[in-house]
PDB file of N, CA and C in Angstrom:
ATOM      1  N   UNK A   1      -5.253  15.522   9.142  1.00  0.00           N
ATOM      2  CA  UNK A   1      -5.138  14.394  10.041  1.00  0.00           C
ATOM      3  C   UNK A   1      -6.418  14.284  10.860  1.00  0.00           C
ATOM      4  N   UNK A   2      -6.879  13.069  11.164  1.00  0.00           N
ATOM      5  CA  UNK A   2      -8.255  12.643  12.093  1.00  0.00           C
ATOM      6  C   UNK A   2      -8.114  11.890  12.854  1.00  0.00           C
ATOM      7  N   UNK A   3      -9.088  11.819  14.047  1.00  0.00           N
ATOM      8  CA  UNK A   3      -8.891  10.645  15.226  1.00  0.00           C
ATOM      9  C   UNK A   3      -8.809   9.605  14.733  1.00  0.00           C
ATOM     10  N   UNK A   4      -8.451   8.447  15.025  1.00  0.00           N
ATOM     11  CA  UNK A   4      -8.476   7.326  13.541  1.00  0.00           C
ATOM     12  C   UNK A   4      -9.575   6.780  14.859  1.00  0.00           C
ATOM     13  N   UNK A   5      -9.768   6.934  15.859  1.00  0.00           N
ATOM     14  CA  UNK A   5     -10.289   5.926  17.336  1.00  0.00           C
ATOM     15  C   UNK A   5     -11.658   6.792  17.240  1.00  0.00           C
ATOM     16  N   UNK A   6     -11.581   7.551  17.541  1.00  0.00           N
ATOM     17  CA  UNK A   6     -12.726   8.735  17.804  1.00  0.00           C
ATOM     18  C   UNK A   6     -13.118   9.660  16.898  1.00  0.00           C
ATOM     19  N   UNK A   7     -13.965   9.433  15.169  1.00  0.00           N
ATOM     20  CA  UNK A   7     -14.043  10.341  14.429  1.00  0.00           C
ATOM     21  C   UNK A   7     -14.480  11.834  15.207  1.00  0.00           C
ATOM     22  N   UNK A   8     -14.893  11.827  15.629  1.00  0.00           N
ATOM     23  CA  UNK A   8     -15.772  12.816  15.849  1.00  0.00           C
ATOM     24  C   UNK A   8     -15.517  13.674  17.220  1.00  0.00           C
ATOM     25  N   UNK A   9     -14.006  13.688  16.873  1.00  0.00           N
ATOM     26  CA  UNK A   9     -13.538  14.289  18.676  1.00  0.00           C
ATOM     27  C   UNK A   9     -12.166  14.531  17.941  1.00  0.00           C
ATOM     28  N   UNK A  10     -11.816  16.130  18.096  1.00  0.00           N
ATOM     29  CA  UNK A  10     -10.442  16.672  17.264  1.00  0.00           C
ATOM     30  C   UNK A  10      -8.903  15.668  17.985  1.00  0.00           C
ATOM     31  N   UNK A  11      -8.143  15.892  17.287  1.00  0.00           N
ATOM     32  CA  UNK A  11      -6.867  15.603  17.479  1.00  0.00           C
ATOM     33  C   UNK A  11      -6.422  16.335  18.698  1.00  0.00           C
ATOM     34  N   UNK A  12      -5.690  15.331  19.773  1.00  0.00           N
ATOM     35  CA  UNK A  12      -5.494  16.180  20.693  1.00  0.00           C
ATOM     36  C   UNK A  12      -4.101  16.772  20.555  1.00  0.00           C
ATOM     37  N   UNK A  13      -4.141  18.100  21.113  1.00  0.00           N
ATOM     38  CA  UNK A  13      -2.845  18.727  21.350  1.00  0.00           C
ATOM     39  C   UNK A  13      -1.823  18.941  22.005  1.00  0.00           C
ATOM     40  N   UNK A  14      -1.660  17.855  22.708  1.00  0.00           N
ATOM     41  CA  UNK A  14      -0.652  17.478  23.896  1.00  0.00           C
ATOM     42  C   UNK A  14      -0.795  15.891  24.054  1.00  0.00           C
ATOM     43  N   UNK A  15       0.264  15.159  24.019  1.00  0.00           N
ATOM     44  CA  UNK A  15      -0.127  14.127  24.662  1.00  0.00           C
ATOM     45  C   UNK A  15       1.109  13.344  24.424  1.00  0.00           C
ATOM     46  N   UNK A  16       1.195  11.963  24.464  1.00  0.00           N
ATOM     47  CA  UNK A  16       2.387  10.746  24.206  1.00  0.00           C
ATOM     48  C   UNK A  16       2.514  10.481  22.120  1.00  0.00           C
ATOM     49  N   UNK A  17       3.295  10.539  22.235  1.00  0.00           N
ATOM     50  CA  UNK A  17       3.724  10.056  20.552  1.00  0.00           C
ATOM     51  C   UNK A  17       3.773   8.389  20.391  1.00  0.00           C
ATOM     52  N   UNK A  18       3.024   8.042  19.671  1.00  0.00           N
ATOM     53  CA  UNK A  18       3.046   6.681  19.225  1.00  0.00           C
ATOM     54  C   UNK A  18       3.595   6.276  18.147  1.00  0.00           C
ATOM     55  N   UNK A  19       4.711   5.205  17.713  1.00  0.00           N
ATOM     56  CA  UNK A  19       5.515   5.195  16.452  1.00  0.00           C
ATOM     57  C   UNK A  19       4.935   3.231  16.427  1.00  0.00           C
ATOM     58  N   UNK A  20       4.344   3.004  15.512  1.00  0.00           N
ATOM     59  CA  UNK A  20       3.715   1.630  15.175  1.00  0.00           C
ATOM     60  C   UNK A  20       4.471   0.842  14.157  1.00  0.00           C
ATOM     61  N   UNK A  21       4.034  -0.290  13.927  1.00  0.00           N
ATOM     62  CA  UNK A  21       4.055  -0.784  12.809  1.00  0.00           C
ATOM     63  C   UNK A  21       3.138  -2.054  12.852  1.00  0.00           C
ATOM     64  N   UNK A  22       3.097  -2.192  11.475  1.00  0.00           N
ATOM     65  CA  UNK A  22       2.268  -3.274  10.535  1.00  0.00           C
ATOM     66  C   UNK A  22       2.843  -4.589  10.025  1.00  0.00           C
ATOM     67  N   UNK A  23       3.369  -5.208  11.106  1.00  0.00           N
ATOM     68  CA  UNK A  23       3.800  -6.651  11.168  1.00  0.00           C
ATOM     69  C   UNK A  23       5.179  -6.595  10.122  1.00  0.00           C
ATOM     70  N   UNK A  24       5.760  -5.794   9.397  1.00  0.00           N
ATOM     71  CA  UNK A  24       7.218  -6.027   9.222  1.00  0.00           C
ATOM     72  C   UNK A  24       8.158  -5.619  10.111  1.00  0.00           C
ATOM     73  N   UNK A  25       9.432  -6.175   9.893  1.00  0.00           N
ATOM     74  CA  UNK A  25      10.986  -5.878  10.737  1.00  0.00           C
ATOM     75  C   UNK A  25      10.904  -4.086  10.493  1.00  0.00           C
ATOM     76  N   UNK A  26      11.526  -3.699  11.765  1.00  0.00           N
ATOM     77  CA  UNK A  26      11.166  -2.074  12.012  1.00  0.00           C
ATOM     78  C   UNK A  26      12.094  -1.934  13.288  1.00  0.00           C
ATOM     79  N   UNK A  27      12.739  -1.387  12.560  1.00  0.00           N
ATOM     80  CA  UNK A  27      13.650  -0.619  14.176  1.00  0.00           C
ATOM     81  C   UNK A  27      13.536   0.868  13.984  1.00  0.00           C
ATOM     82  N   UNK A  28      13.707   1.619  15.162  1.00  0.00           N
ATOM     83  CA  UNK A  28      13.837   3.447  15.499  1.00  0.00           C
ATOM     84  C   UNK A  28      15.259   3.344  15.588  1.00  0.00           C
ATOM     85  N   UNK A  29      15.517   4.200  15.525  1.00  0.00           N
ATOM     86  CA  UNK A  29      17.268   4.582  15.695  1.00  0.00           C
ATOM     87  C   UNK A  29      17.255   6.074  15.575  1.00  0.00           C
ATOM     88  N   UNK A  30      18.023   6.789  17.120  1.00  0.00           N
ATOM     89  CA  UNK A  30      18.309   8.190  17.113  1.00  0.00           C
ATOM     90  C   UNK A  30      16.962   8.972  16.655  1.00  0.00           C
ATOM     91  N   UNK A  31      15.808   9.016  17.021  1.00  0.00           N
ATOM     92  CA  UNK A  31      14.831   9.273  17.354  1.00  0.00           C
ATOM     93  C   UNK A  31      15.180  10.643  18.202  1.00  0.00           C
ATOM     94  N   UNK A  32      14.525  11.570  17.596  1.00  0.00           N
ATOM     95  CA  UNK A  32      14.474  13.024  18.994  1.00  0.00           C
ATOM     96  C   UNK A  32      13.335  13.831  18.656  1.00  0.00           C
ATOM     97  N   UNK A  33      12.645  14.443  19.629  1.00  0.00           N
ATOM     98  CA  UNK A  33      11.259  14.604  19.324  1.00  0.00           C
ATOM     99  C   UNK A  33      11.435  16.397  19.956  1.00  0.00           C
ATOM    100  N   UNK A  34      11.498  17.429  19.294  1.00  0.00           N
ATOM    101  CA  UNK A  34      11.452  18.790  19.651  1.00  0.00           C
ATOM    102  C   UNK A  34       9.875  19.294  19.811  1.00  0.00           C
ATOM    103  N   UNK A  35       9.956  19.949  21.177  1.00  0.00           N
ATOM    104  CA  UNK A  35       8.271  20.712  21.231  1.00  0.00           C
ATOM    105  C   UNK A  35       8.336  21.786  20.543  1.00  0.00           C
ATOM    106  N   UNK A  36       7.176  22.150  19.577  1.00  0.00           N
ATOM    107  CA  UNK A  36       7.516  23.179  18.693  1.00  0.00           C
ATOM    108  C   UNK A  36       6.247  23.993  19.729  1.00  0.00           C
ATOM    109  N   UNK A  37       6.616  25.643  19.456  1.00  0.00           N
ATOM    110  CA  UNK A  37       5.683  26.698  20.026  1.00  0.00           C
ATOM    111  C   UNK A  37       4.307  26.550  19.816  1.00  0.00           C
ATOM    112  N   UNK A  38       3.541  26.451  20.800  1.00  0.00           N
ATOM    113  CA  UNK A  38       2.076  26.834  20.203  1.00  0.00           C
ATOM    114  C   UNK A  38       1.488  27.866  19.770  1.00  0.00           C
ATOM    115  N   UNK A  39       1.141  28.559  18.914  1.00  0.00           N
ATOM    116  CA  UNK A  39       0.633  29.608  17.977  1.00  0.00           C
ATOM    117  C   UNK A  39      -0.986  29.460  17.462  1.00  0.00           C
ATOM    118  N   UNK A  40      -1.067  30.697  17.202  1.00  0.00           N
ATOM    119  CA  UNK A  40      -2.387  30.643  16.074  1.00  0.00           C
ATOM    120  C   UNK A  40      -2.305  30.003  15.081  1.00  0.00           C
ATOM    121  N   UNK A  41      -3.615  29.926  14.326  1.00  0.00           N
ATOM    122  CA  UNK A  41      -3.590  29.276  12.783  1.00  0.00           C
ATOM    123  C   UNK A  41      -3.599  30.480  12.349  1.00  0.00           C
ATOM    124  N   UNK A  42      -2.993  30.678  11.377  1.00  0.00           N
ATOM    125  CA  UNK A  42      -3.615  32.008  10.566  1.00  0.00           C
ATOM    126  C   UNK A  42      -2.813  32.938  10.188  1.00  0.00           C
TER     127      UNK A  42
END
């Protein structure tokens, strides 16, 4: 995954979740968003 705004500046690791769309009919329904642990890579 890449900044799609800012190539050249990593993905940040905290922040607001954005759910979009591309001009068709689109609804969310029962949506739940769990914080998973932060860890190493590796």
């Amino acid at each position: 995954m890449e900044s799609y705004w800012e190539r050249d500046k990593p993905i940040y690791p905290t922040g607001q979740i954005e759910l979009q769309n591309h001009g068709n009919t689109l609804w969310f329904k029962n949506v739940y968003v769990k914080e998973l642990p932060r860890g190493t890579n590796g």
